[in-house]
C-alpha atoms as a PDB file:
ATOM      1  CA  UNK A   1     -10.292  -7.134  16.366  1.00  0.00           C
ATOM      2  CA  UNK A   2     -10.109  -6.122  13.056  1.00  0.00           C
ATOM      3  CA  UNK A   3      -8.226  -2.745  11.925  1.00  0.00           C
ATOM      4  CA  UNK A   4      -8.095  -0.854   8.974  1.00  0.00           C
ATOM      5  CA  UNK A   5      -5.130   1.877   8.789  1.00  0.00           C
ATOM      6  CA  UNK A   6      -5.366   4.803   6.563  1.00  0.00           C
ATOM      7  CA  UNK A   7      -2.621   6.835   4.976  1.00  0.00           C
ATOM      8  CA  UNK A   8      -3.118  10.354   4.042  1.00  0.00           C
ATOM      9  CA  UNK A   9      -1.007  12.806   2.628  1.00  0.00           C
ATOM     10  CA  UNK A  10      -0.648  16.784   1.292  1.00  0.00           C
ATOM     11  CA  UNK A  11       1.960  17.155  -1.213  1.00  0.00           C
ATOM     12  CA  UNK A  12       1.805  20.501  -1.246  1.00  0.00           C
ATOM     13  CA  UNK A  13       0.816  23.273   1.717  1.00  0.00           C
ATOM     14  CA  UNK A  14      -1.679  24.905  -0.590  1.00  0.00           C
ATOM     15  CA  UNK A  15      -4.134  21.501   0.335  1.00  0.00           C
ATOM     16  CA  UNK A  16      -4.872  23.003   3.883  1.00  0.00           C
ATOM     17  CA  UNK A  17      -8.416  23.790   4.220  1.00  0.00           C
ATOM     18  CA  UNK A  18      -8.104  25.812   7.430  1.00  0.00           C
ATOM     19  CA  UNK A  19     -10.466  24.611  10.232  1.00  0.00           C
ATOM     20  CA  UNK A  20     -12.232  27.497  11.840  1.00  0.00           C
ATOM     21  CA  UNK A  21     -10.422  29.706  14.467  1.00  0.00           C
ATOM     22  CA  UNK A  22     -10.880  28.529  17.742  1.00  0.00           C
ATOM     23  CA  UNK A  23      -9.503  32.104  19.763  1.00  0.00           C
ATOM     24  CA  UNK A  24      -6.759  30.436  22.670  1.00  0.00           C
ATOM     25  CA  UNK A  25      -6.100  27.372  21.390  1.00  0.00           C
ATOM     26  CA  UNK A  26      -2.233  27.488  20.814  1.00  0.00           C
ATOM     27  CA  UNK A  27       0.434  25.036  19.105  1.00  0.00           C
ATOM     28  CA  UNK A  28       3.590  25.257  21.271  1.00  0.00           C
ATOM     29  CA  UNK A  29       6.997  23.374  21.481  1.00  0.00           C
ATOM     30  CA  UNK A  30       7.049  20.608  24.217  1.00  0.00           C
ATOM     31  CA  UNK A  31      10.199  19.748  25.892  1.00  0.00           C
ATOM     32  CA  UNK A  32      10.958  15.894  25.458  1.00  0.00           C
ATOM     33  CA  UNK A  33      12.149  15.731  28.742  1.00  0.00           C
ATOM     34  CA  UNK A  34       8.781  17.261  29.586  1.00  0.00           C
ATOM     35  CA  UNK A  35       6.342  14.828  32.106  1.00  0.00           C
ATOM     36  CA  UNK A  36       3.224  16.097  29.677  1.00  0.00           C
ATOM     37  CA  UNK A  37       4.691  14.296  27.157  1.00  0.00           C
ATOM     38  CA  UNK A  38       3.882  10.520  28.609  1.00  0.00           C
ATOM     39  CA  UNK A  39       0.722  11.635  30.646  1.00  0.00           C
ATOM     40  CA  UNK A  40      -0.879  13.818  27.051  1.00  0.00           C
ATOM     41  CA  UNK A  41       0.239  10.284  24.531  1.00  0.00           C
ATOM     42  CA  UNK A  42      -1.208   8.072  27.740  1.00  0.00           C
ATOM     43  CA  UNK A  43      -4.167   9.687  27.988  1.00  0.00           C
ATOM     44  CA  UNK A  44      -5.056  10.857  24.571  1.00  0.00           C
ATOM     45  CA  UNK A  45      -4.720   7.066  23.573  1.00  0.00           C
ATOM     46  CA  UNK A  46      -6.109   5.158  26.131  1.00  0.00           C
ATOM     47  CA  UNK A  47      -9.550   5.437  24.473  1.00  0.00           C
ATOM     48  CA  UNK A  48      -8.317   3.960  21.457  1.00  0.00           C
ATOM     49  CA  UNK A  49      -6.045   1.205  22.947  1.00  0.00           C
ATOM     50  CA  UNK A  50      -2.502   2.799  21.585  1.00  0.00           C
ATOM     51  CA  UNK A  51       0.282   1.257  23.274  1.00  0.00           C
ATOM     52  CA  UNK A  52       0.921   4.522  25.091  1.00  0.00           C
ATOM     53  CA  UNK A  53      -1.807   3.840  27.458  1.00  0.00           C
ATOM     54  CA  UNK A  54      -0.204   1.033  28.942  1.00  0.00           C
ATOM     55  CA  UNK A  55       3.722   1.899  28.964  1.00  0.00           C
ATOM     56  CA  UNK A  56       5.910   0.838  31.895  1.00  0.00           C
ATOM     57  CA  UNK A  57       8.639   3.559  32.231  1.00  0.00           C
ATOM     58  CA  UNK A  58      10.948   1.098  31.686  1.00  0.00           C
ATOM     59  CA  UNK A  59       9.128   0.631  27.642  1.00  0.00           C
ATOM     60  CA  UNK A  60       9.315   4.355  27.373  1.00  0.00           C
ATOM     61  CA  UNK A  61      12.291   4.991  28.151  1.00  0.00           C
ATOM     62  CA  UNK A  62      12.938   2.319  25.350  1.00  0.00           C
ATOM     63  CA  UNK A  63      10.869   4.285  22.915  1.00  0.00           C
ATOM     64  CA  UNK A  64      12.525   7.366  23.648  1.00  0.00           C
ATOM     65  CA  UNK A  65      16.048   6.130  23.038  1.00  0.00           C
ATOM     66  CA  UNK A  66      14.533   5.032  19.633  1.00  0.00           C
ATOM     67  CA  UNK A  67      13.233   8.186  18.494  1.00  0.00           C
ATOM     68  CA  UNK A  68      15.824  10.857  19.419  1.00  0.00           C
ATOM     69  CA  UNK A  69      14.784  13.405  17.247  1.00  0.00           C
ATOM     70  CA  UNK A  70      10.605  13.093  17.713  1.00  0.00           C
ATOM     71  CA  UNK A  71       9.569  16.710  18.174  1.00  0.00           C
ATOM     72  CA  UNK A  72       6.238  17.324  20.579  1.00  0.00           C
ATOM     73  CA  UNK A  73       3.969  20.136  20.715  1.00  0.00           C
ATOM     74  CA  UNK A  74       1.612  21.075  23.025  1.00  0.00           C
ATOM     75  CA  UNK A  75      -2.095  21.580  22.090  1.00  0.00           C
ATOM     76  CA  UNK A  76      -3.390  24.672  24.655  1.00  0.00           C
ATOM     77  CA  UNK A  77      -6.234  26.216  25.573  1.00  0.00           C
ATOM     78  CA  UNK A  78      -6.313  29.706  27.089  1.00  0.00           C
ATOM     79  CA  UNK A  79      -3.232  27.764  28.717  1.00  0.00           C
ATOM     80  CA  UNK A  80      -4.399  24.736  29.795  1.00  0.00           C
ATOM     81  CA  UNK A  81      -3.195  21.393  28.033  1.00  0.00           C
ATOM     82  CA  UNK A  82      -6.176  19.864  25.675  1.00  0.00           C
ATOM     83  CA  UNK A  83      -3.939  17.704  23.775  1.00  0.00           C
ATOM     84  CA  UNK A  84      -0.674  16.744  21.683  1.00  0.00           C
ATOM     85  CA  UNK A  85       1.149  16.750  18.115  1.00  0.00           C
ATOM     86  CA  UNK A  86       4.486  15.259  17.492  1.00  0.00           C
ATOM     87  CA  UNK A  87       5.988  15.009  14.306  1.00  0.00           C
ATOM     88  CA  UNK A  88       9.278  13.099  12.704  1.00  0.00           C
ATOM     89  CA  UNK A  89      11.463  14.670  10.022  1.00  0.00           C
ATOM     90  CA  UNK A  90      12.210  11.890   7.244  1.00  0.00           C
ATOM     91  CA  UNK A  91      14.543  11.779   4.626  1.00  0.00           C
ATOM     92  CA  UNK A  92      13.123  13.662   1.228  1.00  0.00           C
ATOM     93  CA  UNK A  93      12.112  16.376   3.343  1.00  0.00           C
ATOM     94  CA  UNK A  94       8.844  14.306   4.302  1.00  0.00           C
ATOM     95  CA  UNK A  95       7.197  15.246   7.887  1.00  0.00           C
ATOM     96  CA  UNK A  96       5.045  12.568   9.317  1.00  0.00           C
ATOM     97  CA  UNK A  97       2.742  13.434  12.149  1.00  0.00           C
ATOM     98  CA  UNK A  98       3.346  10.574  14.333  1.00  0.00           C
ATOM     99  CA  UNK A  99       0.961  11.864  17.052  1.00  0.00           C
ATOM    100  CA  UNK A 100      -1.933  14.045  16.637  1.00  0.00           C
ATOM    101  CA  UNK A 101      -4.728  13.910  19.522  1.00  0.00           C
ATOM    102  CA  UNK A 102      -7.189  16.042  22.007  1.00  0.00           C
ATOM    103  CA  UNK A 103      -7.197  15.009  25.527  1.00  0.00           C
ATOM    104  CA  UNK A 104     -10.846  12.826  26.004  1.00  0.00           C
ATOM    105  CA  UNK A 105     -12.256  15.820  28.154  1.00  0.00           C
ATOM    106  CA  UNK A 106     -11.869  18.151  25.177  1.00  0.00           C
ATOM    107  CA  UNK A 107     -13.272  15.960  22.130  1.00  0.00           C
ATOM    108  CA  UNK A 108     -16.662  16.506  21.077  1.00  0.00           C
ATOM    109  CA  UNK A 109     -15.938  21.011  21.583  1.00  0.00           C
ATOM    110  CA  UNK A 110     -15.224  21.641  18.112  1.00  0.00           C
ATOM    111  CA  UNK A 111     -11.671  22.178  18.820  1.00  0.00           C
ATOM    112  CA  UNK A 112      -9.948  19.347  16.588  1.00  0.00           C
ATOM    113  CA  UNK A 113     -10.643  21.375  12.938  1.00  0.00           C
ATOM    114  CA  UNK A 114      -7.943  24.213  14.387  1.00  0.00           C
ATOM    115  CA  UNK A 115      -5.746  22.220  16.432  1.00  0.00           C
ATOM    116  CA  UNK A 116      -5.127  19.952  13.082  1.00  0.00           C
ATOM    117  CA  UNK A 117      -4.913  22.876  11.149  1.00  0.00           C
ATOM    118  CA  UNK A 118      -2.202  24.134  13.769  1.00  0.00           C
ATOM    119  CA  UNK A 119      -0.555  20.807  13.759  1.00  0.00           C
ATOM    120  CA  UNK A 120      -0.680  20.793   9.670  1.00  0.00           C
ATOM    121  CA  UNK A 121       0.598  24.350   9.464  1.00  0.00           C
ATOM    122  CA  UNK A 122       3.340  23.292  11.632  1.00  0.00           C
ATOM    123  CA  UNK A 123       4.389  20.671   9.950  1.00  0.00           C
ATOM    124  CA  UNK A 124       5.247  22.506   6.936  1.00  0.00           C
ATOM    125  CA  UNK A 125       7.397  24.958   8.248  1.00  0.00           C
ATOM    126  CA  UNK A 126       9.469  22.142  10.022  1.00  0.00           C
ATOM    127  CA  UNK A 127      12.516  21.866   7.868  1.00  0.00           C
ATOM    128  CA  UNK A 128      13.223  24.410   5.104  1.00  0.00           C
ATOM    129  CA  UNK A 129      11.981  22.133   2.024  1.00  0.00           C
ATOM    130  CA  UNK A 130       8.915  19.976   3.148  1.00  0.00           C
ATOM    131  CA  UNK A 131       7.765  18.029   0.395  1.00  0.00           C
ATOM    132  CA  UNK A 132       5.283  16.458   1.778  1.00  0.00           C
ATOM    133  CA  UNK A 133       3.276  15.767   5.134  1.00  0.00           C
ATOM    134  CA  UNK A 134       1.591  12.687   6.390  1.00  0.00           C
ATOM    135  CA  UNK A 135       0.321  10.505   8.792  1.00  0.00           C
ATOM    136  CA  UNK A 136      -1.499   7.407   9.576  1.00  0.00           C
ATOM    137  CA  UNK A 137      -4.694   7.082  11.737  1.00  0.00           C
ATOM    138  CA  UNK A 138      -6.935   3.589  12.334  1.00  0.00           C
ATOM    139  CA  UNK A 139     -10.479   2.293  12.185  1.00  0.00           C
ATOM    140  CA  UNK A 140     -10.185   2.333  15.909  1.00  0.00           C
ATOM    141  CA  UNK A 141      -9.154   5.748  16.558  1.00  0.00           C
ATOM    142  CA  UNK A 142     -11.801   8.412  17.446  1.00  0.00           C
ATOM    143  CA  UNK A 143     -14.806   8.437  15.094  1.00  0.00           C
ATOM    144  CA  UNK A 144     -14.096  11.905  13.609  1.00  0.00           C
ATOM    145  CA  UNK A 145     -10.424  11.642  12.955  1.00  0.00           C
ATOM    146  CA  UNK A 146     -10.107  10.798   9.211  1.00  0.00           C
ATOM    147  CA  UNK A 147     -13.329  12.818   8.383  1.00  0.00           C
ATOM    148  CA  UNK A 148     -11.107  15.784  10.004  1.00  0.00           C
ATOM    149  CA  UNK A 149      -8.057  14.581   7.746  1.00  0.00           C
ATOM    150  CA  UNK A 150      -9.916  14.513   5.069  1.00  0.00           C
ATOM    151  CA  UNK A 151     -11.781  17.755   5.732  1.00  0.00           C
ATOM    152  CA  UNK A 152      -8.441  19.355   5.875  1.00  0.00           C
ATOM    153  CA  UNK A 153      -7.132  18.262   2.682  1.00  0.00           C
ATOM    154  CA  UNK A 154      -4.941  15.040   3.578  1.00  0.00           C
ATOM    155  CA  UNK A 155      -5.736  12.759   0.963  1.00  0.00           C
ATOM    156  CA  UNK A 156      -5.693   8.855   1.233  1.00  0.00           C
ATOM    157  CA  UNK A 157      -3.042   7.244  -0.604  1.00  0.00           C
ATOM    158  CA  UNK A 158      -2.593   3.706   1.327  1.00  0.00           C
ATOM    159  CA  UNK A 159      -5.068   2.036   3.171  1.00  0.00           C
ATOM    160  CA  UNK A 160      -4.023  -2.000   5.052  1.00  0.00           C
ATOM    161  CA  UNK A 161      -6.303  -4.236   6.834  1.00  0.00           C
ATOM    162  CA  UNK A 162      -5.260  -6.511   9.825  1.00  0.00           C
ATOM    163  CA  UNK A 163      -6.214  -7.649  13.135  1.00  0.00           C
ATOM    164  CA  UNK A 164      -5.017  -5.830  16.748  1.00  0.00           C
ATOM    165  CA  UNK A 165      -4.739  -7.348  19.908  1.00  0.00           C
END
């Protein structure tokens, strides 16, 4: 199936155009250890195919051990989980957002303008000196997702082309 990946960036914070306030929905640290973590990337993904829908526990456990320092963050409304961001810290003082996703239940409410402006927001006040933030999202990933990037003010600086599966 063919695939086309798009890279967008913000080099500065000043590029966030704020999604509209959606009152409840809160950004808030997940524990790693934390079962949400596996169920929120399984489910949020299985739509799309990512390779956190189908995990053994023995394959995450695996991808744990290889990214020690991923940070999550749970996506809430009026306390109940609607989705997930994670993030990695890279050297230069770059912050990728290596997961960003709503729960399939919870697309299509007007909630993913806010919760990417509360995962973008977040993102820049990660480390001291962010430089820049970015993040990678595919042709077969939810319709709306780079409109929303884009929308934002993530700009595309990279795009590939290949097959999956």
């Amino acid at each position: 199936m063919r695939e086309i990946v798009t890279y967008v960036e913000m080099v500065t914070a000043g590029q966030l155009n704020a999604g509209e306030v959606v009152p409840g929905l809160a950004l808030e640290p997940l524990d790693r250890g934390s079962s949400l973590v596996i169920d929120l990337q399984a489910r949020i993904g299985a739509p799309y195919g990512w390779a956190s829908a189908r995990r053994s526990e023995q394959e995450w456990s695996t991808w744990f051990a290889r990214h020690p320092a991923r940070m999550f963050w749970l996506l809430s409304l009026d306390g109940e989980p609607v989705g997930m961001a994670a993030y990695d810290v890279h050297p230069g003082e770059e912050v990728e957002i290596e997961t960003f996703g709503l729960l399939p239940e919870f697309t299509g409410k007007n909630l993913g303008g806010y919760a990417l402006t509360l995962t973008i927001e977040r993102a820049w006040r990660l480390t001291p000196s962010v430089r820049r933030v970015w993040l990678h999202t595919s042709s077969l990933d939810h319709p709306h997702a780079l409109p929303n990037y884009h929308r934002r003010g993530f700009h595309t600086y990279k795009t590939e082309v290949g097959e999956r599966g």
